[in-house]
PDB file of N, CA and C in Angstrom:
ATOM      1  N   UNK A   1       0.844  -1.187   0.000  1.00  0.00           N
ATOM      2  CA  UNK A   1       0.000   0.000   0.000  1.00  0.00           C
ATOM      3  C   UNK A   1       0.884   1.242   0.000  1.00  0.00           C
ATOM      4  N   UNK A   2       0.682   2.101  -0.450  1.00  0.00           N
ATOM      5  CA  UNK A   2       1.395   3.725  -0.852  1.00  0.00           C
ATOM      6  C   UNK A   2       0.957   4.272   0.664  1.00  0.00           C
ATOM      7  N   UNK A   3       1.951   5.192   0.742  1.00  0.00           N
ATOM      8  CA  UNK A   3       2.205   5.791   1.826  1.00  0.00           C
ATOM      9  C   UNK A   3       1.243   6.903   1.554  1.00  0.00           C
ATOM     10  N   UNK A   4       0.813   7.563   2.445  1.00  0.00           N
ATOM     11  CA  UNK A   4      -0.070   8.755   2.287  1.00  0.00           C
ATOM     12  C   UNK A   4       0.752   9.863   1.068  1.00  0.00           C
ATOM     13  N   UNK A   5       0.112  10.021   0.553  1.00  0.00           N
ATOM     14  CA  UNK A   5       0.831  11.239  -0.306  1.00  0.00           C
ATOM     15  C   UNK A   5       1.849  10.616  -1.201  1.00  0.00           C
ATOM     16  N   UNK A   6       2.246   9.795  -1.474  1.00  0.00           N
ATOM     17  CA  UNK A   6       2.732   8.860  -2.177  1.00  0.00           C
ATOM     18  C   UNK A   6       1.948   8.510  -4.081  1.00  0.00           C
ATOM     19  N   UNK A   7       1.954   9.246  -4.435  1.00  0.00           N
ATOM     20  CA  UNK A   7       1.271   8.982  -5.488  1.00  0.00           C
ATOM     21  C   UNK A   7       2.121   8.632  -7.017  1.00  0.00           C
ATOM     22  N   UNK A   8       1.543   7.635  -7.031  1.00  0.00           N
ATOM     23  CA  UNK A   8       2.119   6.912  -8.683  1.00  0.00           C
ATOM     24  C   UNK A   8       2.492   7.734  -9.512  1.00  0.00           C
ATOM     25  N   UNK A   9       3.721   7.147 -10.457  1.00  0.00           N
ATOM     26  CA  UNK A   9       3.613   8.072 -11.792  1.00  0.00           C
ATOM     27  C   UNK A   9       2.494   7.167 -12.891  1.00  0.00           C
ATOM     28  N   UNK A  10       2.125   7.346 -13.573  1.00  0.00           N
ATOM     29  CA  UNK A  10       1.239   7.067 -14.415  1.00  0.00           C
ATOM     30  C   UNK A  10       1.939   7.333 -15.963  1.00  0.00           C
ATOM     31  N   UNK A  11       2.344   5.943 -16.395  1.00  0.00           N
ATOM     32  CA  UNK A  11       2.880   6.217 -17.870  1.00  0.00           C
ATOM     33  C   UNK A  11       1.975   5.578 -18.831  1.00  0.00           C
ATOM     34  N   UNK A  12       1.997   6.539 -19.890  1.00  0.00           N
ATOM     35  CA  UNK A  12       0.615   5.995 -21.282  1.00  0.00           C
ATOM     36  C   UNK A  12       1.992   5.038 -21.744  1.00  0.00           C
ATOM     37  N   UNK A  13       1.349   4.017 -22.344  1.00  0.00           N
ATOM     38  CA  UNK A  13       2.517   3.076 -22.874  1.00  0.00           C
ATOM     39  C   UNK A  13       1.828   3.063 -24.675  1.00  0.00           C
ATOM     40  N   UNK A  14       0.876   3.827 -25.206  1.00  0.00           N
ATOM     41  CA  UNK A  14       0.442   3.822 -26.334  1.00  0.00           C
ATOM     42  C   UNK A  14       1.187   4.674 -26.845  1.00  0.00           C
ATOM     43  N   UNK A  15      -0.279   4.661 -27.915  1.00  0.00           N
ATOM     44  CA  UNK A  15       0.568   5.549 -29.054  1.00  0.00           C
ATOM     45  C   UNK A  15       0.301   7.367 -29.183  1.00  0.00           C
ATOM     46  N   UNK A  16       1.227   8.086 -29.807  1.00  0.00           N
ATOM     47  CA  UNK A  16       1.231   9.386 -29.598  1.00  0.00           C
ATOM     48  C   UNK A  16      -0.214  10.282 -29.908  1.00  0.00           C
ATOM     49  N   UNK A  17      -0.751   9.620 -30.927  1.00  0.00           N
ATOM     50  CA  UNK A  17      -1.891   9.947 -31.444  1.00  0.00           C
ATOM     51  C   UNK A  17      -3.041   9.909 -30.250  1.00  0.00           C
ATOM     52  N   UNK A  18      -3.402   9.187 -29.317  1.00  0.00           N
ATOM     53  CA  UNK A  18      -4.152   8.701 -28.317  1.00  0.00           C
ATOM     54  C   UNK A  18      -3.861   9.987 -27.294  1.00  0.00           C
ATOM     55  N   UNK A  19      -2.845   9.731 -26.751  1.00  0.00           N
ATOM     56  CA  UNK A  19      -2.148  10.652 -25.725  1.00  0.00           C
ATOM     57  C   UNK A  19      -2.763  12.137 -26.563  1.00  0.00           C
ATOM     58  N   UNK A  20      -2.347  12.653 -27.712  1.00  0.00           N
ATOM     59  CA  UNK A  20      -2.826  13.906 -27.678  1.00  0.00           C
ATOM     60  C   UNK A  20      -4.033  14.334 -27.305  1.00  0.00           C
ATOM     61  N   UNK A  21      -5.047  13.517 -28.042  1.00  0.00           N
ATOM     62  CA  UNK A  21      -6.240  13.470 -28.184  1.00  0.00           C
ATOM     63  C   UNK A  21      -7.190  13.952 -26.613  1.00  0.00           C
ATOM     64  N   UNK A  22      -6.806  12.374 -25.796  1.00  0.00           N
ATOM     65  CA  UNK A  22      -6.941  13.144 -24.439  1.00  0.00           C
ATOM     66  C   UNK A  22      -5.835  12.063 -23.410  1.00  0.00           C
ATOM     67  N   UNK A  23      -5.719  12.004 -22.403  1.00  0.00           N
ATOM     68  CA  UNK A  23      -4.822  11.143 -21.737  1.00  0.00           C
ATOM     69  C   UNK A  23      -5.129  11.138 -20.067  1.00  0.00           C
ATOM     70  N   UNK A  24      -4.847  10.568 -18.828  1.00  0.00           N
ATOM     71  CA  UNK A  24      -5.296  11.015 -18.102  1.00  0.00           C
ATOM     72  C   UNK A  24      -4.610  11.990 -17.522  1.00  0.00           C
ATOM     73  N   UNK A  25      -5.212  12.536 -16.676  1.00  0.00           N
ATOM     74  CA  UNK A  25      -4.283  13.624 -16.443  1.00  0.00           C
ATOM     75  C   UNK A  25      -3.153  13.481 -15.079  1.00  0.00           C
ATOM     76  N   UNK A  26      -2.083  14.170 -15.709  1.00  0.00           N
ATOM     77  CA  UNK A  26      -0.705  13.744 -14.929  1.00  0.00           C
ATOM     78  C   UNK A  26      -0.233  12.490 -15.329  1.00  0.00           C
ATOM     79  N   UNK A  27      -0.818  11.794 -16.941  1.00  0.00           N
ATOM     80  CA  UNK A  27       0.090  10.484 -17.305  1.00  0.00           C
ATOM     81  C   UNK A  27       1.218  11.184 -18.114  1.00  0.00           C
ATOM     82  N   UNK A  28       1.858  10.485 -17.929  1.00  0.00           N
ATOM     83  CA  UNK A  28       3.390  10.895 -18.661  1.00  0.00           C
ATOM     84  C   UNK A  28       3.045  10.010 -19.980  1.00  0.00           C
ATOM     85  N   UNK A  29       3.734  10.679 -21.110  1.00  0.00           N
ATOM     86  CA  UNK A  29       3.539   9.736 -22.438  1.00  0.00           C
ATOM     87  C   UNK A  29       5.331   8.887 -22.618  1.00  0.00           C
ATOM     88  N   UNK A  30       4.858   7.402 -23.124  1.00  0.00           N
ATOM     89  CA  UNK A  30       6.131   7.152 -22.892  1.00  0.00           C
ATOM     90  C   UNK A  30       6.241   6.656 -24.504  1.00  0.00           C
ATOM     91  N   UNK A  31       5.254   5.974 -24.702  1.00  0.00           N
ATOM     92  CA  UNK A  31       5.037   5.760 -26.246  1.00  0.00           C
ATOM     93  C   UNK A  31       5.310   3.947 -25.853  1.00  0.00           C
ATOM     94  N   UNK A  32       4.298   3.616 -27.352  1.00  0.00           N
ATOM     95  CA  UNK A  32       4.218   2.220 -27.589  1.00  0.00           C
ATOM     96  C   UNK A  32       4.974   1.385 -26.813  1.00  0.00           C
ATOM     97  N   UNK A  33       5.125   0.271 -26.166  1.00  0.00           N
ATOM     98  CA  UNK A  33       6.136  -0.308 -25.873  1.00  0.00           C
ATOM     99  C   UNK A  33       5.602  -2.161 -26.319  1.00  0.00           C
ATOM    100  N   UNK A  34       5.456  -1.729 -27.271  1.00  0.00           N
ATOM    101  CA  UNK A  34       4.929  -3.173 -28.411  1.00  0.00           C
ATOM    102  C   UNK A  34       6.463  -2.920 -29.788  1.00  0.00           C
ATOM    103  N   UNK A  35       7.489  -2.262 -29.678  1.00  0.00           N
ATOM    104  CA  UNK A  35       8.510  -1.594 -30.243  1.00  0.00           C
ATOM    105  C   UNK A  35       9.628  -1.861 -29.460  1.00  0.00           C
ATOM    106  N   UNK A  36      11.157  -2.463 -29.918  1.00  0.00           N
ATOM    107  CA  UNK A  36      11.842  -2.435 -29.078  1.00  0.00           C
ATOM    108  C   UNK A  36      12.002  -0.637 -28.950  1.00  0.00           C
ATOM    109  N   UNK A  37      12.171   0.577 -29.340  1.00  0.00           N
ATOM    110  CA  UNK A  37      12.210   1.424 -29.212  1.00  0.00           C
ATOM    111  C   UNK A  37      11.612   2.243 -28.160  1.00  0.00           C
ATOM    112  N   UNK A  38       9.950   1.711 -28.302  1.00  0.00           N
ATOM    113  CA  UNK A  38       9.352   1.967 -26.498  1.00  0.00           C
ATOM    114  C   UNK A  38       9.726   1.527 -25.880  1.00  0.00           C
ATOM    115  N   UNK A  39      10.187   0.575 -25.979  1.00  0.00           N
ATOM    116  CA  UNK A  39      10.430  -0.543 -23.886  1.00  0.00           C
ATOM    117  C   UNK A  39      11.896   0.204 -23.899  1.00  0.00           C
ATOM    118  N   UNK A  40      12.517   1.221 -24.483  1.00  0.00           N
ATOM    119  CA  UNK A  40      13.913   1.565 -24.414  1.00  0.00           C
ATOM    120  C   UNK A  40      13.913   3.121 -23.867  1.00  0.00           C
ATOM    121  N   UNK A  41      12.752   3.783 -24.341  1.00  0.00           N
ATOM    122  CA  UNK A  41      12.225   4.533 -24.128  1.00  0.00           C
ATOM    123  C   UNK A  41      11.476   4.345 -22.579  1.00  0.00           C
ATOM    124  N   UNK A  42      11.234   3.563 -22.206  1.00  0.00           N
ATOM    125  CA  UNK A  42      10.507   3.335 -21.102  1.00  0.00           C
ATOM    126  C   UNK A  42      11.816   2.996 -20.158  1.00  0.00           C
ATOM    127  N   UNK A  43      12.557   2.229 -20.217  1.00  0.00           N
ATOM    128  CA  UNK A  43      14.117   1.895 -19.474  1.00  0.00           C
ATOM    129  C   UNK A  43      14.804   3.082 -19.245  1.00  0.00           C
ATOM    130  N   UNK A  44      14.684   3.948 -19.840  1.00  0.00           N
ATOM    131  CA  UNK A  44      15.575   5.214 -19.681  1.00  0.00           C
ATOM    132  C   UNK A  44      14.678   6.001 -19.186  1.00  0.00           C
ATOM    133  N   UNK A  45      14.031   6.301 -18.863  1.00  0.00           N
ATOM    134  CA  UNK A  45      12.777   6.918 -17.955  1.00  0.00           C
ATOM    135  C   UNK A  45      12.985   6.551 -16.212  1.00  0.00           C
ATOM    136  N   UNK A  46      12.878   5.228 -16.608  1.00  0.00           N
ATOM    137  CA  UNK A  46      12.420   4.175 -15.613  1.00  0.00           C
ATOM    138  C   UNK A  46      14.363   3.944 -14.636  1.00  0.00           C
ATOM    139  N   UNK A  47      14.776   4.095 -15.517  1.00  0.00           N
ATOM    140  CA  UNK A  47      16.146   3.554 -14.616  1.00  0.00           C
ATOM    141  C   UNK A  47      16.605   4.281 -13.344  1.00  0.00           C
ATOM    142  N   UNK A  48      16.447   5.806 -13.472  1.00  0.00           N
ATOM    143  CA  UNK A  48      16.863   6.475 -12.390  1.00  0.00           C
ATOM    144  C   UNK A  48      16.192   6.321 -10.902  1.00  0.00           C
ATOM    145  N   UNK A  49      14.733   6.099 -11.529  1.00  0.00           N
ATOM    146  CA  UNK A  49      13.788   5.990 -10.573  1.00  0.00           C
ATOM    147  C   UNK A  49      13.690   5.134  -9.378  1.00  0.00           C
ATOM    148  N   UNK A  50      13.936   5.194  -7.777  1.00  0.00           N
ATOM    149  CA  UNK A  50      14.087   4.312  -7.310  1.00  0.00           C
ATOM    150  C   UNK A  50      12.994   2.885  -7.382  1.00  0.00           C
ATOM    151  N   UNK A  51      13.411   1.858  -7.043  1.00  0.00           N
ATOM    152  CA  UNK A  51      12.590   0.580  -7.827  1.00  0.00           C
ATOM    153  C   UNK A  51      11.087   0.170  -6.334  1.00  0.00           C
ATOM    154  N   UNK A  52      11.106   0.926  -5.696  1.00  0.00           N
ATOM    155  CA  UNK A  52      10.019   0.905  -4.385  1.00  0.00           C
ATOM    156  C   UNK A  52       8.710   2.054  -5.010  1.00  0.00           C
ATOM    157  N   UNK A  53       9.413   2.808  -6.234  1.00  0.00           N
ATOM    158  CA  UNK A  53       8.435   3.836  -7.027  1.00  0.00           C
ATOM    159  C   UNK A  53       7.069   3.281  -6.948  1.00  0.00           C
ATOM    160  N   UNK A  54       5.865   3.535  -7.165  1.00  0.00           N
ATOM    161  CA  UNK A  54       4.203   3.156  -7.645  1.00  0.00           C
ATOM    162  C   UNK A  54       4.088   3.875  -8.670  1.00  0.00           C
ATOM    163  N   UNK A  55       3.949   2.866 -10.427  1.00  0.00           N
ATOM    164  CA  UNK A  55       4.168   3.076 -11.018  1.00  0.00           C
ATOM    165  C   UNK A  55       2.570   2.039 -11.315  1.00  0.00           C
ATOM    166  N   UNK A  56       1.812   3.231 -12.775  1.00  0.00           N
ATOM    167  CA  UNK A  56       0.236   2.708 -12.977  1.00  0.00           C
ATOM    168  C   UNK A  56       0.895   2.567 -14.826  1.00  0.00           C
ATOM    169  N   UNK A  57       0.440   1.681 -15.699  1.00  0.00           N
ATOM    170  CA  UNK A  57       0.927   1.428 -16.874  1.00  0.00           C
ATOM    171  C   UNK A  57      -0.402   1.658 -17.479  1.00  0.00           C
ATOM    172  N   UNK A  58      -0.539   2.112 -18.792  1.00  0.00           N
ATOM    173  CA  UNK A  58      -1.974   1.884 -19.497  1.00  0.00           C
ATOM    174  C   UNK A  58      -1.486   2.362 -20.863  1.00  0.00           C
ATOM    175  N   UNK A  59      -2.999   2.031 -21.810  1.00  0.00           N
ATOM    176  CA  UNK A  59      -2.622   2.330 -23.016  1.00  0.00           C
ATOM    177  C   UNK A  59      -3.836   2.936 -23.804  1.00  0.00           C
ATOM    178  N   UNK A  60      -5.173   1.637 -23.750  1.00  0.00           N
ATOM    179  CA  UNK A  60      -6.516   2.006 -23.802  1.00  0.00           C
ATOM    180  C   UNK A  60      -6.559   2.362 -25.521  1.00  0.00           C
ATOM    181  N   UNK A  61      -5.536   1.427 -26.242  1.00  0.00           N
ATOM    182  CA  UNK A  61      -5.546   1.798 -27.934  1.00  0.00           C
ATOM    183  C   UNK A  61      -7.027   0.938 -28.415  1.00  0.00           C
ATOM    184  N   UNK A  62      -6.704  -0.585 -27.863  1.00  0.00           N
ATOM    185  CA  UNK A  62      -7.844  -1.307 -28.286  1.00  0.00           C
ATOM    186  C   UNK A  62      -8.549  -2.216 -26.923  1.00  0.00           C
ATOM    187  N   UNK A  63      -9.305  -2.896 -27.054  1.00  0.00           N
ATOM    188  CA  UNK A  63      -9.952  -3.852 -25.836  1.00  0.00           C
ATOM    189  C   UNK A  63      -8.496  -4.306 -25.240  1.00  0.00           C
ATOM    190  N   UNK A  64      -8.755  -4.964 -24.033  1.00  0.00           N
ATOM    191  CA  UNK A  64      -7.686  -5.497 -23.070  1.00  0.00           C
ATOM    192  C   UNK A  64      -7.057  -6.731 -23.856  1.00  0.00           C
ATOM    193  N   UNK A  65      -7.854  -7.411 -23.675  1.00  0.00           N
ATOM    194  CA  UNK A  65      -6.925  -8.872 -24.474  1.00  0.00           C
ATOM    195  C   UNK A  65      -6.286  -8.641 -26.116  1.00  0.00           C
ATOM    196  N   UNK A  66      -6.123  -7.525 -26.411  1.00  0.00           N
ATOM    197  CA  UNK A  66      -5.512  -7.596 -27.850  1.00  0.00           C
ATOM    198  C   UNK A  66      -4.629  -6.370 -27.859  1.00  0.00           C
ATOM    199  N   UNK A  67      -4.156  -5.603 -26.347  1.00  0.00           N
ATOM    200  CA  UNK A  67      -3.343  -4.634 -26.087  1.00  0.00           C
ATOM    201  C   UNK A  67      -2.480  -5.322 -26.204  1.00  0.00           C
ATOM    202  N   UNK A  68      -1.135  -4.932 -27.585  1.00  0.00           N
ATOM    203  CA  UNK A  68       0.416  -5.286 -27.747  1.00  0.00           C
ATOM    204  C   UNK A  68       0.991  -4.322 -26.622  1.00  0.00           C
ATOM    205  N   UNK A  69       0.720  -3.510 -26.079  1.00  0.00           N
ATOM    206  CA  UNK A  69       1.790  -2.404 -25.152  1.00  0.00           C
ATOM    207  C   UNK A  69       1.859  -3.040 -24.232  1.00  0.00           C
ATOM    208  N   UNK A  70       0.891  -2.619 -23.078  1.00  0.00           N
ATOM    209  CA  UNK A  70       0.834  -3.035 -21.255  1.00  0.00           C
ATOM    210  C   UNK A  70       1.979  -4.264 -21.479  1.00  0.00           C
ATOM    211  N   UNK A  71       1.651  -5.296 -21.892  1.00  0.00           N
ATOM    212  CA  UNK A  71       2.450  -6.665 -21.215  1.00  0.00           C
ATOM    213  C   UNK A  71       4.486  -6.066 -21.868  1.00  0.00           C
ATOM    214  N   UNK A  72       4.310  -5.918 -22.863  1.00  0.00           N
ATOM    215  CA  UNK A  72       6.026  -5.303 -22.536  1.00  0.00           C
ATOM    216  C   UNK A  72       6.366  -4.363 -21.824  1.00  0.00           C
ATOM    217  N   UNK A  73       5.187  -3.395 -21.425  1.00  0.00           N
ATOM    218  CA  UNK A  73       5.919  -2.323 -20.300  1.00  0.00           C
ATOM    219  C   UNK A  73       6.080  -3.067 -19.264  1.00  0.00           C
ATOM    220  N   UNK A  74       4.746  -3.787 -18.700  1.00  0.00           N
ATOM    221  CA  UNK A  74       5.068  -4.134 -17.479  1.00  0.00           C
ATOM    222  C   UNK A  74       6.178  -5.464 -16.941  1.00  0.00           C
ATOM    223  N   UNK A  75       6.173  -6.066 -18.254  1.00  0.00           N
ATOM    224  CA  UNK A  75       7.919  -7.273 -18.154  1.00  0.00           C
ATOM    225  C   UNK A  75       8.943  -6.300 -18.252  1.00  0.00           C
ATOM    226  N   UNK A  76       9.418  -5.429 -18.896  1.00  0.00           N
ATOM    227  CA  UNK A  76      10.679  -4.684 -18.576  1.00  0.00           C
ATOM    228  C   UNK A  76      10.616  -4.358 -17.203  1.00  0.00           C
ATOM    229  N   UNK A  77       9.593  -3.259 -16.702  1.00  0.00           N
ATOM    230  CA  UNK A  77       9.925  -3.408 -15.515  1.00  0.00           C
ATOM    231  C   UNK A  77       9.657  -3.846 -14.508  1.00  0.00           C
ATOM    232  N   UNK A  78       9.418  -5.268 -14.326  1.00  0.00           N
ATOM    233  CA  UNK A  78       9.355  -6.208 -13.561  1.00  0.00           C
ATOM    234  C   UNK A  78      10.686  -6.570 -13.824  1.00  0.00           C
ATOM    235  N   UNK A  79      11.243  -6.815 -14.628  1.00  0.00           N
ATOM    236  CA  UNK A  79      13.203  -7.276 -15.043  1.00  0.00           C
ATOM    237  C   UNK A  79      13.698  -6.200 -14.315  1.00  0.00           C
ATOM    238  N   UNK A  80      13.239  -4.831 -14.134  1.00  0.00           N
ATOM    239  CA  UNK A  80      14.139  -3.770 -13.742  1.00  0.00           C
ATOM    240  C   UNK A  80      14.382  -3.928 -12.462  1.00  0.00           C
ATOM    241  N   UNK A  81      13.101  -4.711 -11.284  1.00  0.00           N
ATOM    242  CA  UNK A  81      13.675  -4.493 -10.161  1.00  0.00           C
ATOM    243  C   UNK A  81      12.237  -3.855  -9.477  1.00  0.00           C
ATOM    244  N   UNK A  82      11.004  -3.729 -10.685  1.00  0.00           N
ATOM    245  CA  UNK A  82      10.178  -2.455  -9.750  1.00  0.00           C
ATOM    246  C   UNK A  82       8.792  -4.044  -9.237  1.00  0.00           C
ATOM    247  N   UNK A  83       8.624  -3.069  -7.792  1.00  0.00           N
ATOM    248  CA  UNK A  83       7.345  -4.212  -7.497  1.00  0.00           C
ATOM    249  C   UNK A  83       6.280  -3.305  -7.064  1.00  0.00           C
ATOM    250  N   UNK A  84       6.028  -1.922  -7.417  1.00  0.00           N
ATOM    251  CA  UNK A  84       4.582  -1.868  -6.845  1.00  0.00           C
ATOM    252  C   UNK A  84       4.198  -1.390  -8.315  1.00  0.00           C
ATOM    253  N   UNK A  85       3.770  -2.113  -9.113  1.00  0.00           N
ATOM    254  CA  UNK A  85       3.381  -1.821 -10.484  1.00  0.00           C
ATOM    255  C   UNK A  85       2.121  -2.340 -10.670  1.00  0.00           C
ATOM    256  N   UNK A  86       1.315  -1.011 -11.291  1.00  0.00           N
ATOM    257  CA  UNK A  86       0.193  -1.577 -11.456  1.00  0.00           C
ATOM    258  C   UNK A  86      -0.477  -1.421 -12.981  1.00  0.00           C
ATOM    259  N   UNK A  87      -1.498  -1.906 -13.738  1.00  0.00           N
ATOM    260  CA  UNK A  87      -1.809  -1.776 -15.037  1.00  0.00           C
ATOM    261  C   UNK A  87      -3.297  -1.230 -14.571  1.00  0.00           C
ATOM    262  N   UNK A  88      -3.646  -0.220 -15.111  1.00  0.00           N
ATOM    263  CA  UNK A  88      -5.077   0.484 -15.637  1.00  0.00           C
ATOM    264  C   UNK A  88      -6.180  -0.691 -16.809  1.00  0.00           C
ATOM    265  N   UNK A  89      -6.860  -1.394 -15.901  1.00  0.00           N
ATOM    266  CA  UNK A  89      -7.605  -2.320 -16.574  1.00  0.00           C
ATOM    267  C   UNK A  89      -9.111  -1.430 -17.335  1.00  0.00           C
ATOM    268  N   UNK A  90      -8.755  -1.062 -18.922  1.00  0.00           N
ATOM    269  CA  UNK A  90      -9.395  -1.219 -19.474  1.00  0.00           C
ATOM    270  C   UNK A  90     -10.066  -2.139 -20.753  1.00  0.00           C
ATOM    271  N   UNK A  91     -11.159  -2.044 -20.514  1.00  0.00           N
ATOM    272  CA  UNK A  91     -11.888  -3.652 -21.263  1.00  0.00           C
ATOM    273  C   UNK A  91     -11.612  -3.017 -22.820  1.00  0.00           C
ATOM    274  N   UNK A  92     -12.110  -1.964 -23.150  1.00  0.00           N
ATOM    275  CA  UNK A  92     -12.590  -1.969 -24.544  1.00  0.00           C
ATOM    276  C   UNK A  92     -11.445  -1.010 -25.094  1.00  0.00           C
ATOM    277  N   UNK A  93     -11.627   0.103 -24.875  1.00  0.00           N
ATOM    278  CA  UNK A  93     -10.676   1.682 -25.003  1.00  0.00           C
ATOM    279  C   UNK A  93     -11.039   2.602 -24.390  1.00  0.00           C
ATOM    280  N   UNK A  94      -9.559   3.511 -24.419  1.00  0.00           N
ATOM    281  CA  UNK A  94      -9.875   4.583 -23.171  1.00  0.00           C
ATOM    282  C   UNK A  94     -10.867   5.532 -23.571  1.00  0.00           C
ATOM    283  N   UNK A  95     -11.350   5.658 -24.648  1.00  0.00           N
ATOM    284  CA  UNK A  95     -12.698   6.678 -25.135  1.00  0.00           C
ATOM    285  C   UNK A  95     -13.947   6.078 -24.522  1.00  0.00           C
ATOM    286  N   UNK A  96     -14.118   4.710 -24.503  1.00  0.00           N
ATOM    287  CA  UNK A  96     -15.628   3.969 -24.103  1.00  0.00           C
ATOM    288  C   UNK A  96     -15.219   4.147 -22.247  1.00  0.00           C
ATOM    289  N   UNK A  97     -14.049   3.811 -21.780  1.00  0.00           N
ATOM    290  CA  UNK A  97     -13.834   3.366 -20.682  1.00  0.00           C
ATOM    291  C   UNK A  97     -13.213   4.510 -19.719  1.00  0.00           C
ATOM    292  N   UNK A  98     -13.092   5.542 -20.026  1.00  0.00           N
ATOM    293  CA  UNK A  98     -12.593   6.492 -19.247  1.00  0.00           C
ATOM    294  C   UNK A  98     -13.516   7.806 -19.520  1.00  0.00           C
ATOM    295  N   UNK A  99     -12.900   8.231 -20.914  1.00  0.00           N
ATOM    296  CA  UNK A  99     -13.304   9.820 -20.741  1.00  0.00           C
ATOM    297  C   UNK A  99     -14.667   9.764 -21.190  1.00  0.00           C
ATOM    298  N   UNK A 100     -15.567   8.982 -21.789  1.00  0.00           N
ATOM    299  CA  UNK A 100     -16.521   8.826 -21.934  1.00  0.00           C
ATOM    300  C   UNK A 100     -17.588   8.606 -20.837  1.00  0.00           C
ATOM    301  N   UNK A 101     -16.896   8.316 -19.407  1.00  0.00           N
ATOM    302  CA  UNK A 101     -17.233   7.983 -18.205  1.00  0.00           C
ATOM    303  C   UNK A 101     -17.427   9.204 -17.459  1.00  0.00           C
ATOM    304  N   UNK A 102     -16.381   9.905 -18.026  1.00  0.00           N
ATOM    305  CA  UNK A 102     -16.619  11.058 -16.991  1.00  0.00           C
ATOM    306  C   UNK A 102     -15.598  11.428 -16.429  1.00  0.00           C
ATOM    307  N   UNK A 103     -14.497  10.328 -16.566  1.00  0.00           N
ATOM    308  CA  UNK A 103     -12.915  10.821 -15.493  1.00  0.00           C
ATOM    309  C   UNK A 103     -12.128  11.953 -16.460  1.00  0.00           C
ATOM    310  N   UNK A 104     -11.234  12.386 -15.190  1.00  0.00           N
ATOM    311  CA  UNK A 104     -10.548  13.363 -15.889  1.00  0.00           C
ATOM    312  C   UNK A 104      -9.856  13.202 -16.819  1.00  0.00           C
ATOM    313  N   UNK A 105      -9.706  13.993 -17.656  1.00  0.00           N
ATOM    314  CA  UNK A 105      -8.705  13.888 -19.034  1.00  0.00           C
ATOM    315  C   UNK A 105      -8.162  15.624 -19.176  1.00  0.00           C
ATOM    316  N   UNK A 106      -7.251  15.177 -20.040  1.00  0.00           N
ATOM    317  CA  UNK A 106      -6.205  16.482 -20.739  1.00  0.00           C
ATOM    318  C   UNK A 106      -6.102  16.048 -21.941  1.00  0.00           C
ATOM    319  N   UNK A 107      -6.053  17.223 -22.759  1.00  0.00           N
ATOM    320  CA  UNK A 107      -5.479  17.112 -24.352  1.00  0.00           C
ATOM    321  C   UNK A 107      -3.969  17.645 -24.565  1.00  0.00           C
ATOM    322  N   UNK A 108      -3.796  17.208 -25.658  1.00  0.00           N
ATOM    323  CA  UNK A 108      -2.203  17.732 -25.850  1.00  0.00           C
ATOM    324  C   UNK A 108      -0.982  17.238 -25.576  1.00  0.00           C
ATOM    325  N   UNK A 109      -0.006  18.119 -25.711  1.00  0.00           N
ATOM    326  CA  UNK A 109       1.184  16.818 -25.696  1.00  0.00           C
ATOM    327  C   UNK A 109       0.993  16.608 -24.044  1.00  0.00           C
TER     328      UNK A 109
END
């Protein structure tokens, strides 16, 4: 459990197009990590960070079971060392399942 005031970083692991559109707010964009280029992109982010961090992964491109991102973000850093990692379970996409809901969102980079 997170310490009071302790709050996650939140990385979009999709694609850039998504993130502009809307994203949640305070997610960091890290980009695809279905690419060796994202999960490298995500390692160099991720390395400095101490590994006790609370770290939320999401992507919300297509339904859950056919997301290429989440499962390589979250195996790199599970290899890195990090254990309070969590994934943003959405079923369908983040348009049906989030901002369409009502939660907060931001546009832009």
């Amino acid at each position: 459990m997170a310490a009071k005031g302790d709050k996650p970083l939140i990385f979009h692991v999709g694609s850039q197009v998504l993130y502009t559109q809307a994203h949640i707010l305070g997610a960091e964009y890290i980009g695809p990590s279905s690419s060796p280029e994202g999960v490298e992109r995500l390692r160099k982010r991720a390395e400095s960070l101490p590994r006790t961090q609370s770290i939320v992964l999401y992507c919300g491109c297509c339904p859950w079971s056919k997301s290429p991102n989440v499962t390589p973000a979250y195996n790199e850093l599970r290899r890195m060392g990090f254990k309070k990692l969590k994934v943003l379970y959405i079923p369908n996409d983040f348009g049906t399942d989030w901002a369409d809901k009502g939660y907060p969102v931001t546009k832009g980079q």
